[in-house]
PDB file of N, CA and C in Angstrom:
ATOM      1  N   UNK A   1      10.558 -32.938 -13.663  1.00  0.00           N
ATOM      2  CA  UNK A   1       9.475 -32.244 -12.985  1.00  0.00           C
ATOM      3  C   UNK A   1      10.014 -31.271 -11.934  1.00  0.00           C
ATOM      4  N   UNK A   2      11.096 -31.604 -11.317  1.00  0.00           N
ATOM      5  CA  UNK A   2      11.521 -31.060 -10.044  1.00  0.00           C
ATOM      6  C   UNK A   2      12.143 -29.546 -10.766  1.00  0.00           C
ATOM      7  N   UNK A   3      13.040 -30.020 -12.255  1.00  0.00           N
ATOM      8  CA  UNK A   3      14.108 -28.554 -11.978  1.00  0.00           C
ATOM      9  C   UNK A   3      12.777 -27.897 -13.138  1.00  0.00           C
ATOM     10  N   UNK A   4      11.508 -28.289 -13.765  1.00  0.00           N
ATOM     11  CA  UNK A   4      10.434 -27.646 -14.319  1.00  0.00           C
ATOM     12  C   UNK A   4       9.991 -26.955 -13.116  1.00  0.00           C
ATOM     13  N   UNK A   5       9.522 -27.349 -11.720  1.00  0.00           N
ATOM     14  CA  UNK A   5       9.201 -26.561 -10.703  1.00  0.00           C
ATOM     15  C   UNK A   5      10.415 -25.755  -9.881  1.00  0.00           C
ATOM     16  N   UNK A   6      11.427 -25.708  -9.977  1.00  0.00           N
ATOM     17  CA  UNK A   6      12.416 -24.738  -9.899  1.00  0.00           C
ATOM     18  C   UNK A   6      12.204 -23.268 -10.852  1.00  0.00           C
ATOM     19  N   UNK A   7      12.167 -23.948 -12.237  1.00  0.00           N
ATOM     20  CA  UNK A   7      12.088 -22.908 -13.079  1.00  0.00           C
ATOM     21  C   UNK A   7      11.019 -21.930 -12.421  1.00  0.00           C
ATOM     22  N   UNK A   8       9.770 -22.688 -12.485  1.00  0.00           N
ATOM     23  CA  UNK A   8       8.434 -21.816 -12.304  1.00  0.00           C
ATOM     24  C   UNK A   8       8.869 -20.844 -11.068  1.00  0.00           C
ATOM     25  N   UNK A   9       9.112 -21.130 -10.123  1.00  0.00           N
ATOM     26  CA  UNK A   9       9.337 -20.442  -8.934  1.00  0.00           C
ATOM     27  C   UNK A   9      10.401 -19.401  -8.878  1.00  0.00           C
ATOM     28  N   UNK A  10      11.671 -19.522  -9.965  1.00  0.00           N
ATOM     29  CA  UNK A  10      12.183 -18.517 -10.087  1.00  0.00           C
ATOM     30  C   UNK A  10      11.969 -17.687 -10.972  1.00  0.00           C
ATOM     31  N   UNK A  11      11.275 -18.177 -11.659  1.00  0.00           N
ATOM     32  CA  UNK A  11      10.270 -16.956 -12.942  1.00  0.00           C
ATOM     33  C   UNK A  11       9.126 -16.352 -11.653  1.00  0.00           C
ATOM     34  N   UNK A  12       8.936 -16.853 -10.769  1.00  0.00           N
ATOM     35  CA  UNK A  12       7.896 -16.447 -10.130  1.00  0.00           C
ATOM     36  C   UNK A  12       8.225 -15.307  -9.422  1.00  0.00           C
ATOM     37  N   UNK A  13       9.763 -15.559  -8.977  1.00  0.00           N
ATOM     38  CA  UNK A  13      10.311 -14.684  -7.968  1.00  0.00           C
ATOM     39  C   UNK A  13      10.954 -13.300  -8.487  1.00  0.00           C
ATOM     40  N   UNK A  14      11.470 -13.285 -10.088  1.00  0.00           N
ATOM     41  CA  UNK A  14      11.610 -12.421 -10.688  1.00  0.00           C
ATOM     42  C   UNK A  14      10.304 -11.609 -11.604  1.00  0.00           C
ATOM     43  N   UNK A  15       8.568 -12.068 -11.264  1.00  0.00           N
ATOM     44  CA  UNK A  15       7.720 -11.300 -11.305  1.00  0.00           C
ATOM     45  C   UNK A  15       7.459 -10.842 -10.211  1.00  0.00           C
ATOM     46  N   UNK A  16       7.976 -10.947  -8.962  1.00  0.00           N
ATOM     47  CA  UNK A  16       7.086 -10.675  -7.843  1.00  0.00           C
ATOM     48  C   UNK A  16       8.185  -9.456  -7.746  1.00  0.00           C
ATOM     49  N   UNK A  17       9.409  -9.266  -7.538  1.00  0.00           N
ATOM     50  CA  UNK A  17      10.591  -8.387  -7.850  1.00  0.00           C
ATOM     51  C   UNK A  17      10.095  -6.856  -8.672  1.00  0.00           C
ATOM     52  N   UNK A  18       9.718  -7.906  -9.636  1.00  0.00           N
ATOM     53  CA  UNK A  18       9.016  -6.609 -11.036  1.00  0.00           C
ATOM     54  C   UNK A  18       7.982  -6.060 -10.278  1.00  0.00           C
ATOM     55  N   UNK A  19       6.826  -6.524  -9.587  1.00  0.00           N
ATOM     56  CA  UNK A  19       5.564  -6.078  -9.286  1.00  0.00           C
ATOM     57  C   UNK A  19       6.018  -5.319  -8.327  1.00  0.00           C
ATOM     58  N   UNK A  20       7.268  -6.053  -7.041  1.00  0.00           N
ATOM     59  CA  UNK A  20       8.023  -4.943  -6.330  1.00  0.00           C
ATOM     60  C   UNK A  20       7.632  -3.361  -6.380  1.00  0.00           C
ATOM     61  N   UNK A  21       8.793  -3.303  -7.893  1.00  0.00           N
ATOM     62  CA  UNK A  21       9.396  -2.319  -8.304  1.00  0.00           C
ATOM     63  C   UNK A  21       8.541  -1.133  -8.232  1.00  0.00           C
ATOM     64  N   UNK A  22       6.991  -2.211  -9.221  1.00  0.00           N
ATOM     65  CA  UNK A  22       6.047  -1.251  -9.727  1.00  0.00           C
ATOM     66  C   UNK A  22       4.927  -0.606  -8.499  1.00  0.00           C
ATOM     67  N   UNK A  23       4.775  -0.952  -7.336  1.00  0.00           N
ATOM     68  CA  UNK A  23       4.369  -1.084  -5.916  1.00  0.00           C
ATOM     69  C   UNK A  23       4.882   0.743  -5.949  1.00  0.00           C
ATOM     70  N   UNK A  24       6.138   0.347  -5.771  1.00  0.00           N
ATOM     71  CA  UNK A  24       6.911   1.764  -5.088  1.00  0.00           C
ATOM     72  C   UNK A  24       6.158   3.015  -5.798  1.00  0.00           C
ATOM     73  N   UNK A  25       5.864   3.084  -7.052  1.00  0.00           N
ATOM     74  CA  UNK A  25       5.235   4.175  -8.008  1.00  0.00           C
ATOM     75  C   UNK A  25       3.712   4.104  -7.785  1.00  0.00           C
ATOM     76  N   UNK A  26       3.318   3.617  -7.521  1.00  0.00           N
ATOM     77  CA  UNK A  26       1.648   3.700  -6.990  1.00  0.00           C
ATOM     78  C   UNK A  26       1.192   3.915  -6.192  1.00  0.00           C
ATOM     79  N   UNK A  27       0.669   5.160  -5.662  1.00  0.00           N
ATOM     80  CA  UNK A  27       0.222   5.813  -4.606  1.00  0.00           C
ATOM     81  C   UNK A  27      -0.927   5.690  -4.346  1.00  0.00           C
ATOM     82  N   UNK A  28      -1.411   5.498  -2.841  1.00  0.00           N
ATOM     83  CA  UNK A  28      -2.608   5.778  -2.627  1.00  0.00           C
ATOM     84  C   UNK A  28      -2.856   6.523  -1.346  1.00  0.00           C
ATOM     85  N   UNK A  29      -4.523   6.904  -0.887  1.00  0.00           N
ATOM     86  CA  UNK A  29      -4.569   7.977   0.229  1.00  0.00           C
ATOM     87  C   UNK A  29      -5.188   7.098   1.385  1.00  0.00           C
ATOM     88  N   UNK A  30      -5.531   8.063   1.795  1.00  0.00           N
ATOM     89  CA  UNK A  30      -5.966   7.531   2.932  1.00  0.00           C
ATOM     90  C   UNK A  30      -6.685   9.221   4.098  1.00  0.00           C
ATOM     91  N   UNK A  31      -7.550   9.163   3.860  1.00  0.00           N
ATOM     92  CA  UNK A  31      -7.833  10.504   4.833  1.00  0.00           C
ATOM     93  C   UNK A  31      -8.782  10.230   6.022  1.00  0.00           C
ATOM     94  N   UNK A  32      -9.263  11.498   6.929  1.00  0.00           N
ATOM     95  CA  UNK A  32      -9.852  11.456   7.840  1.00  0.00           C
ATOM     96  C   UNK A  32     -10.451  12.747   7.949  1.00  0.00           C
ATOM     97  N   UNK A  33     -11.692  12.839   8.407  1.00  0.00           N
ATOM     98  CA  UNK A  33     -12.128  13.825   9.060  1.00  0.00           C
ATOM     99  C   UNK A  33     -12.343  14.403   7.488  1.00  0.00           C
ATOM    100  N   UNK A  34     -13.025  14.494   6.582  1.00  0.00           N
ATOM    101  CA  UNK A  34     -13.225  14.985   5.327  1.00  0.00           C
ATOM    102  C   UNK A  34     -12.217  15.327   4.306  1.00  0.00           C
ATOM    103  N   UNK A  35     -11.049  15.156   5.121  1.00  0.00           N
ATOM    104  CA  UNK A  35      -9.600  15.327   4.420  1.00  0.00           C
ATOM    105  C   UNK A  35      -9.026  16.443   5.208  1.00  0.00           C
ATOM    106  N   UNK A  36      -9.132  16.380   5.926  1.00  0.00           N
ATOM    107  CA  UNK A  36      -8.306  17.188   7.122  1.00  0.00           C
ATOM    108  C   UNK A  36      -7.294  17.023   7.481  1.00  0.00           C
ATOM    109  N   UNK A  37      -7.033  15.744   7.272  1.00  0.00           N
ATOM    110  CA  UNK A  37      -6.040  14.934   7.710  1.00  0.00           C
ATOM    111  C   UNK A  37      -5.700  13.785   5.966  1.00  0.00           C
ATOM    112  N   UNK A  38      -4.748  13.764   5.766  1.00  0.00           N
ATOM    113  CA  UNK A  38      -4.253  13.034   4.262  1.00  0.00           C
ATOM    114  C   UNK A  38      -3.140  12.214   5.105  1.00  0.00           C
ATOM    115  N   UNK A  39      -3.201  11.340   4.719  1.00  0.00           N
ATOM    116  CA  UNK A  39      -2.045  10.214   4.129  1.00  0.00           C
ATOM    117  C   UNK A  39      -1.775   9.393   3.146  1.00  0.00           C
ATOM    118  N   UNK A  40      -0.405   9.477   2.216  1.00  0.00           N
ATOM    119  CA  UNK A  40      -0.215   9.197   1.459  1.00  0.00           C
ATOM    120  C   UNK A  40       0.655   7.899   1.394  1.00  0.00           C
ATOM    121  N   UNK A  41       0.756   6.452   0.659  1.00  0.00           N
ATOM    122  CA  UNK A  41       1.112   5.582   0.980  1.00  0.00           C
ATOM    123  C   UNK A  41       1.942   5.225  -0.308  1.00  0.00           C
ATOM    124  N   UNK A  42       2.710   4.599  -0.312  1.00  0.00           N
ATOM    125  CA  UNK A  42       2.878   3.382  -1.789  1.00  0.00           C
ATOM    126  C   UNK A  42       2.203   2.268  -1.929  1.00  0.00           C
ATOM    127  N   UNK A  43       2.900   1.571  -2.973  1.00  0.00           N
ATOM    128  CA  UNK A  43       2.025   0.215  -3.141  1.00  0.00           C
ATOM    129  C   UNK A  43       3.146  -0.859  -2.054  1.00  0.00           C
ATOM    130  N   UNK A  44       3.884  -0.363  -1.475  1.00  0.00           N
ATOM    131  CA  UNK A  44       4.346  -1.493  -0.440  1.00  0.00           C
ATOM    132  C   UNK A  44       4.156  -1.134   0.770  1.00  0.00           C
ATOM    133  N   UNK A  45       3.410  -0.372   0.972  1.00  0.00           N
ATOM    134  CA  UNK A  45       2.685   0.127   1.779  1.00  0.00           C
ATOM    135  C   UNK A  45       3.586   0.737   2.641  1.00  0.00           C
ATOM    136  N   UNK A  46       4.445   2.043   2.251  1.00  0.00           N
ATOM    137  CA  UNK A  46       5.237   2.422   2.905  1.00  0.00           C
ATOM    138  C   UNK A  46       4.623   4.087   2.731  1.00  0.00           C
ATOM    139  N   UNK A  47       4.464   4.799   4.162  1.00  0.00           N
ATOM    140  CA  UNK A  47       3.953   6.095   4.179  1.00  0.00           C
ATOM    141  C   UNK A  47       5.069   7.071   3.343  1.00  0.00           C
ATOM    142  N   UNK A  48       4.577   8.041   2.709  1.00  0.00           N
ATOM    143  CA  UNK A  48       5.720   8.665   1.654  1.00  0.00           C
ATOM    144  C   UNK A  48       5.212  10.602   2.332  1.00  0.00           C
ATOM    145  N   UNK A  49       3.633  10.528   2.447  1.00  0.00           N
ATOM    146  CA  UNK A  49       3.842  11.652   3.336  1.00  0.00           C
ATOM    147  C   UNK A  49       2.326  11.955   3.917  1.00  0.00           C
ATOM    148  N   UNK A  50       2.738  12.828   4.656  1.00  0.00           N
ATOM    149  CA  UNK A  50       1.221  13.218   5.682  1.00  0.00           C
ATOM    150  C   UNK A  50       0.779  14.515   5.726  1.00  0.00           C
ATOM    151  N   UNK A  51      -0.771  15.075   5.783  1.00  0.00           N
ATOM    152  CA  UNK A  51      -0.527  16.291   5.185  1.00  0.00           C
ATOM    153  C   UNK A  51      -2.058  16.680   6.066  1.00  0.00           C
ATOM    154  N   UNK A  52      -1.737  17.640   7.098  1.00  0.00           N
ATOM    155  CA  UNK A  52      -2.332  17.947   8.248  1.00  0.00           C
ATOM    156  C   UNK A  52      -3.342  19.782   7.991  1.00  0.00           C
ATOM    157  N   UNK A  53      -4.112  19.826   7.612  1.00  0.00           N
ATOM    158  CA  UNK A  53      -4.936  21.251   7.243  1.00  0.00           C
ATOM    159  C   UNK A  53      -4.640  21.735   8.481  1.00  0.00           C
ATOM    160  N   UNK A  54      -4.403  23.359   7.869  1.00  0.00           N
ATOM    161  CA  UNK A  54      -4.276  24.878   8.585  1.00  0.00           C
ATOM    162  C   UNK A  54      -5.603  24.676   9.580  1.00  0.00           C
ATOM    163  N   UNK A  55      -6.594  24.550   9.036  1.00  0.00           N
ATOM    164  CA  UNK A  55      -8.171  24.463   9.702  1.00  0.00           C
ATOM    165  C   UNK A  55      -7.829  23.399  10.978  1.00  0.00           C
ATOM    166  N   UNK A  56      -7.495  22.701  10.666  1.00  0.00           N
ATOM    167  CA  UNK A  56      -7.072  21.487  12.048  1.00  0.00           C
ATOM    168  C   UNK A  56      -6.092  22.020  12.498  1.00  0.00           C
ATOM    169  N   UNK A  57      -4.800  22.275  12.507  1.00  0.00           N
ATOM    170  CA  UNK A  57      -3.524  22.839  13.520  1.00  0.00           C
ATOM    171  C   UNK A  57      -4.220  24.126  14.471  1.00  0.00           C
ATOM    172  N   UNK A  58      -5.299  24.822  13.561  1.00  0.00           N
ATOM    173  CA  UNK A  58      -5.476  25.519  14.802  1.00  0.00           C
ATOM    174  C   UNK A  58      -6.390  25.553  15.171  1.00  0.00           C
ATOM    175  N   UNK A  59      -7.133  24.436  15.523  1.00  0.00           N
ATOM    176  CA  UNK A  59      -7.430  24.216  16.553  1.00  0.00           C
ATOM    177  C   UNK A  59      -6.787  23.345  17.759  1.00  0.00           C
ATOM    178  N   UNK A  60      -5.697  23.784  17.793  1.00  0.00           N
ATOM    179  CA  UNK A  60      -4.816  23.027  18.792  1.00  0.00           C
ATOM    180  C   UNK A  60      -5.192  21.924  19.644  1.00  0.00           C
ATOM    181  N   UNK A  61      -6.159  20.895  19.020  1.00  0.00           N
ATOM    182  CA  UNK A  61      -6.243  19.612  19.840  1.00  0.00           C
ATOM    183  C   UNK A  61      -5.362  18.551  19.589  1.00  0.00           C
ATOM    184  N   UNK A  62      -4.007  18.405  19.934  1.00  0.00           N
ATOM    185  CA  UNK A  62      -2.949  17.660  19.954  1.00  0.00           C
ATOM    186  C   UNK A  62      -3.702  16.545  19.632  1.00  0.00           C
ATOM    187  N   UNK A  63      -4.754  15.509  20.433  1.00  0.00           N
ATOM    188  CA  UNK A  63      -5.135  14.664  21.092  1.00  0.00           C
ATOM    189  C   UNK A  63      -6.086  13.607  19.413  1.00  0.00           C
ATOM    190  N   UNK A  64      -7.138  14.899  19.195  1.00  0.00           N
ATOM    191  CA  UNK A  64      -7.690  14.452  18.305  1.00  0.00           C
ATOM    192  C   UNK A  64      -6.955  14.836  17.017  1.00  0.00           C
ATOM    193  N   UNK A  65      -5.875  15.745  16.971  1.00  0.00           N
ATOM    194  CA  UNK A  65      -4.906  15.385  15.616  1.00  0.00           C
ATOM    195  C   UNK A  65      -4.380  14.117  15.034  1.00  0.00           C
ATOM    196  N   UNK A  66      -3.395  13.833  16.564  1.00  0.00           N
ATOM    197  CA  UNK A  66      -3.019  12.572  16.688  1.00  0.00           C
ATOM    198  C   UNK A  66      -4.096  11.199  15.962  1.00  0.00           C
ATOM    199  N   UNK A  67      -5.208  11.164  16.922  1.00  0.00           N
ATOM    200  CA  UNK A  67      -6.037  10.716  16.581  1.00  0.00           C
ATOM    201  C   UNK A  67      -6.252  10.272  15.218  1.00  0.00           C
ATOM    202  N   UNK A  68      -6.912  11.367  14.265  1.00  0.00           N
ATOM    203  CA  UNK A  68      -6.790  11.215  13.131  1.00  0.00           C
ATOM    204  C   UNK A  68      -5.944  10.739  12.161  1.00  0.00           C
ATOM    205  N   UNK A  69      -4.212  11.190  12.572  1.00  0.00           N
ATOM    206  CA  UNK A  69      -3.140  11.012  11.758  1.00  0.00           C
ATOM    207  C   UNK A  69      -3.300   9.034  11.709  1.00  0.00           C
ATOM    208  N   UNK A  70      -3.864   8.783  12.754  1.00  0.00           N
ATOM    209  CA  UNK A  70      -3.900   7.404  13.211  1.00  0.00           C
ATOM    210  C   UNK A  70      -5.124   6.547  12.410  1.00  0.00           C
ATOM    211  N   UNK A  71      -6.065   7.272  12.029  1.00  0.00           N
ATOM    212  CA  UNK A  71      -7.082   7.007  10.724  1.00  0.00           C
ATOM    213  C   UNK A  71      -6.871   7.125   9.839  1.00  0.00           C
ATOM    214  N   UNK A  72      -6.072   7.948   9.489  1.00  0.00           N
ATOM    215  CA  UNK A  72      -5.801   7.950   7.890  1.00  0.00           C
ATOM    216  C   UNK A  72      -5.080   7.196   7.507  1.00  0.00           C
ATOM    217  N   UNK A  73      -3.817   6.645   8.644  1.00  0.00           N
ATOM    218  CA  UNK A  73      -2.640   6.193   8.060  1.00  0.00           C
ATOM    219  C   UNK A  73      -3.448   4.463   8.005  1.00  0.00           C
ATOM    220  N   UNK A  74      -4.198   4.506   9.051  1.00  0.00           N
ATOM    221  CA  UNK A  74      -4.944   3.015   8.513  1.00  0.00           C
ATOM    222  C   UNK A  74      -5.659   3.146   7.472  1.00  0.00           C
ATOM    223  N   UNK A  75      -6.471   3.877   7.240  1.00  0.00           N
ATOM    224  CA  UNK A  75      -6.917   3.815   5.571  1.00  0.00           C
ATOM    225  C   UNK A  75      -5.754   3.631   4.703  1.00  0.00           C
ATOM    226  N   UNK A  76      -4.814   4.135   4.919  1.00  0.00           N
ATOM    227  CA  UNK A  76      -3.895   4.294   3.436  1.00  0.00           C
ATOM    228  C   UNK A  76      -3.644   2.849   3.672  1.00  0.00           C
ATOM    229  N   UNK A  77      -3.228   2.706   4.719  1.00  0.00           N
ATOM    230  CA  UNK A  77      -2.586   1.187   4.728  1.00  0.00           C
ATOM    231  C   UNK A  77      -3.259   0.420   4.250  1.00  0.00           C
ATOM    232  N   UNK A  78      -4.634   0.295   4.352  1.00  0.00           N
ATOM    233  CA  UNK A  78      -5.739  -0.464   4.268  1.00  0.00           C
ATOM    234  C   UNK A  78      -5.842  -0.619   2.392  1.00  0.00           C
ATOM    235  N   UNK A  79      -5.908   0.846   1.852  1.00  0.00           N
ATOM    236  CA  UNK A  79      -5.412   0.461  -0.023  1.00  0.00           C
ATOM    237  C   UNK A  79      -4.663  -0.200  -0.211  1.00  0.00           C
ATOM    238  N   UNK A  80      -3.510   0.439   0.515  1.00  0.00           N
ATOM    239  CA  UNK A  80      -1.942  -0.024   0.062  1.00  0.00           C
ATOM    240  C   UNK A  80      -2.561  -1.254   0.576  1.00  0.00           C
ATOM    241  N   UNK A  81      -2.971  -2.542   0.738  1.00  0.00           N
ATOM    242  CA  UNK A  81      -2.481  -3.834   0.988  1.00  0.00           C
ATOM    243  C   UNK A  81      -3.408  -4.279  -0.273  1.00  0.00           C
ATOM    244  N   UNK A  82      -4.623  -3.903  -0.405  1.00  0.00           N
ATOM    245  CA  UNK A  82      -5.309  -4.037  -1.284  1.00  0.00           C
ATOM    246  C   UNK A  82      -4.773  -3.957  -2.680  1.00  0.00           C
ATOM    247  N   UNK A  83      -4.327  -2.849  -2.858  1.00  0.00           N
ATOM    248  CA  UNK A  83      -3.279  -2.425  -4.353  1.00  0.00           C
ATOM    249  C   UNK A  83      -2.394  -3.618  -4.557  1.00  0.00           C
ATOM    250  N   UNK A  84      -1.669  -4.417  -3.336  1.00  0.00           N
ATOM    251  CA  UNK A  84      -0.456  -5.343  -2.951  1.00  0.00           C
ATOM    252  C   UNK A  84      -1.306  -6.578  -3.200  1.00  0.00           C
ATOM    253  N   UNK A  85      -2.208  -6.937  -2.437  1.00  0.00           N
ATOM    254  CA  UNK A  85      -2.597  -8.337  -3.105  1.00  0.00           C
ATOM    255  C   UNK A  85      -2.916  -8.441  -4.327  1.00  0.00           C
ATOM    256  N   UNK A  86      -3.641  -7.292  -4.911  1.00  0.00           N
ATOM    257  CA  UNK A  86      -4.316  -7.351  -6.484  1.00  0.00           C
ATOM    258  C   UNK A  86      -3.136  -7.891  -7.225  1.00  0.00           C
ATOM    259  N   UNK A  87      -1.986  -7.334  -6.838  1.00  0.00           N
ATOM    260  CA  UNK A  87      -0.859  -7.677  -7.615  1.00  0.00           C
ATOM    261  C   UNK A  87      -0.027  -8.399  -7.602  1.00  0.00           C
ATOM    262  N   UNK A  88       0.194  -9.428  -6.510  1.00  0.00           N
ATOM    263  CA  UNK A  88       0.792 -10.314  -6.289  1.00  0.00           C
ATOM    264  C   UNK A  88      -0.316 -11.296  -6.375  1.00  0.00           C
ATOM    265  N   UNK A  89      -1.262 -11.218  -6.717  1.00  0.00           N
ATOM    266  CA  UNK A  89      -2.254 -11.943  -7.026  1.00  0.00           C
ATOM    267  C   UNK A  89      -1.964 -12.527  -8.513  1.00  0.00           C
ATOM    268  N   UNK A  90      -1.881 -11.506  -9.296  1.00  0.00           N
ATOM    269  CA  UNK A  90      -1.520 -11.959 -10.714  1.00  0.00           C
ATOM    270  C   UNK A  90      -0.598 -12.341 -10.778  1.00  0.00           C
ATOM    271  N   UNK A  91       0.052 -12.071 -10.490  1.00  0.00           N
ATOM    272  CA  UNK A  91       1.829 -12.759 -10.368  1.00  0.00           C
ATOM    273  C   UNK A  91       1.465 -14.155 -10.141  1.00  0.00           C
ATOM    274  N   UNK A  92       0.858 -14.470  -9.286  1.00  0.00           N
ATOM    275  CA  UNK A  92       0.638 -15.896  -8.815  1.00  0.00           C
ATOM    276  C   UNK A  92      -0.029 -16.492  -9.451  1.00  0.00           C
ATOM    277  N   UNK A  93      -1.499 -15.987 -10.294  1.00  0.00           N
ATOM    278  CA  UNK A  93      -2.136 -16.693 -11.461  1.00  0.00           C
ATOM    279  C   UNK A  93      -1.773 -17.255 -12.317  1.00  0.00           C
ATOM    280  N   UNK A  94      -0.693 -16.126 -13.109  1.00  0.00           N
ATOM    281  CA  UNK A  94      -0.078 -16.352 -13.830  1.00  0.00           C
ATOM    282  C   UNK A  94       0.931 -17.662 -13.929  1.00  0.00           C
ATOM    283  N   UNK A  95       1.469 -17.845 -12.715  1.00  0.00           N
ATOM    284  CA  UNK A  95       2.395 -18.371 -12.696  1.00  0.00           C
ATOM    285  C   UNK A  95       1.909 -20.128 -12.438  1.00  0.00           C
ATOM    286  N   UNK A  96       1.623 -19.869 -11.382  1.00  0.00           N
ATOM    287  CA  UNK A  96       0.465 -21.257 -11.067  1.00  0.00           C
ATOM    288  C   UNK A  96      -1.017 -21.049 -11.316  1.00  0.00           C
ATOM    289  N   UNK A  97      -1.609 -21.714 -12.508  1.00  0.00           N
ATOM    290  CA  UNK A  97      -2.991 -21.808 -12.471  1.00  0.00           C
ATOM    291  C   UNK A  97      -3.688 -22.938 -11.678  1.00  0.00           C
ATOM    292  N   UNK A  98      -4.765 -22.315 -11.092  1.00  0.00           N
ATOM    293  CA  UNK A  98      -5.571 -22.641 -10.186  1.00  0.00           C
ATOM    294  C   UNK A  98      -5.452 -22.662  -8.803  1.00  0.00           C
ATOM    295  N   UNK A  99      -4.676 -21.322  -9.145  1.00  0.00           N
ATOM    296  CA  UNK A  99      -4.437 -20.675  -7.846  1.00  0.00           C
ATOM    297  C   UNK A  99      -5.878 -20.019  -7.312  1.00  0.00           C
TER     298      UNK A  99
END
């Protein structure tokens, strides 16, 4: 039973690896202000880039730029974890039922 629950857990650990992998290639956004403001995330929720409209820079409000960059990047984050559990979710179904 013991090295049967070894197995499972390292089959478990080499899907969660795989789902890793597949994390990094899946993008999601995250905007503010109608899209004035973009952020772009992975599925490990790592920011990949940020993308600030001509229409917003000039209006030179440092304050509420900032601001925003600070909404979006929580939205993105906010997919990106979402995208991350969906998928380490299955990983875990799979692996242990009645999870």
């Amino acid at each position: 039973m013991f090295g049967d629950m070894m197995g499972k857990l390292q089959e478990m650990q080499q899907q969660s690896e795989k789902v890793k992998a597949r994390l990094e290639t899946i993008s999601v956004n995250g905007e503010a202000e109608g899209g004035l403001v973009k952020v772009v995330c992975n599925g490990n929720r790592k920011i990949t880039s940020v993308t600030i409209s001509d229409e917003l820079l000039a209006e030179n409000d440092k304050e509420q730029i900032e601001d925003l960059i600070i909404l979006a990047t929580n939205r993105a984050l906010e997919n990106a974890e979402k995208v991350y559990e969906a998928e380490m979710k299955d990983v875990a179904k799979g692996m242990l039922p009645g999870m």
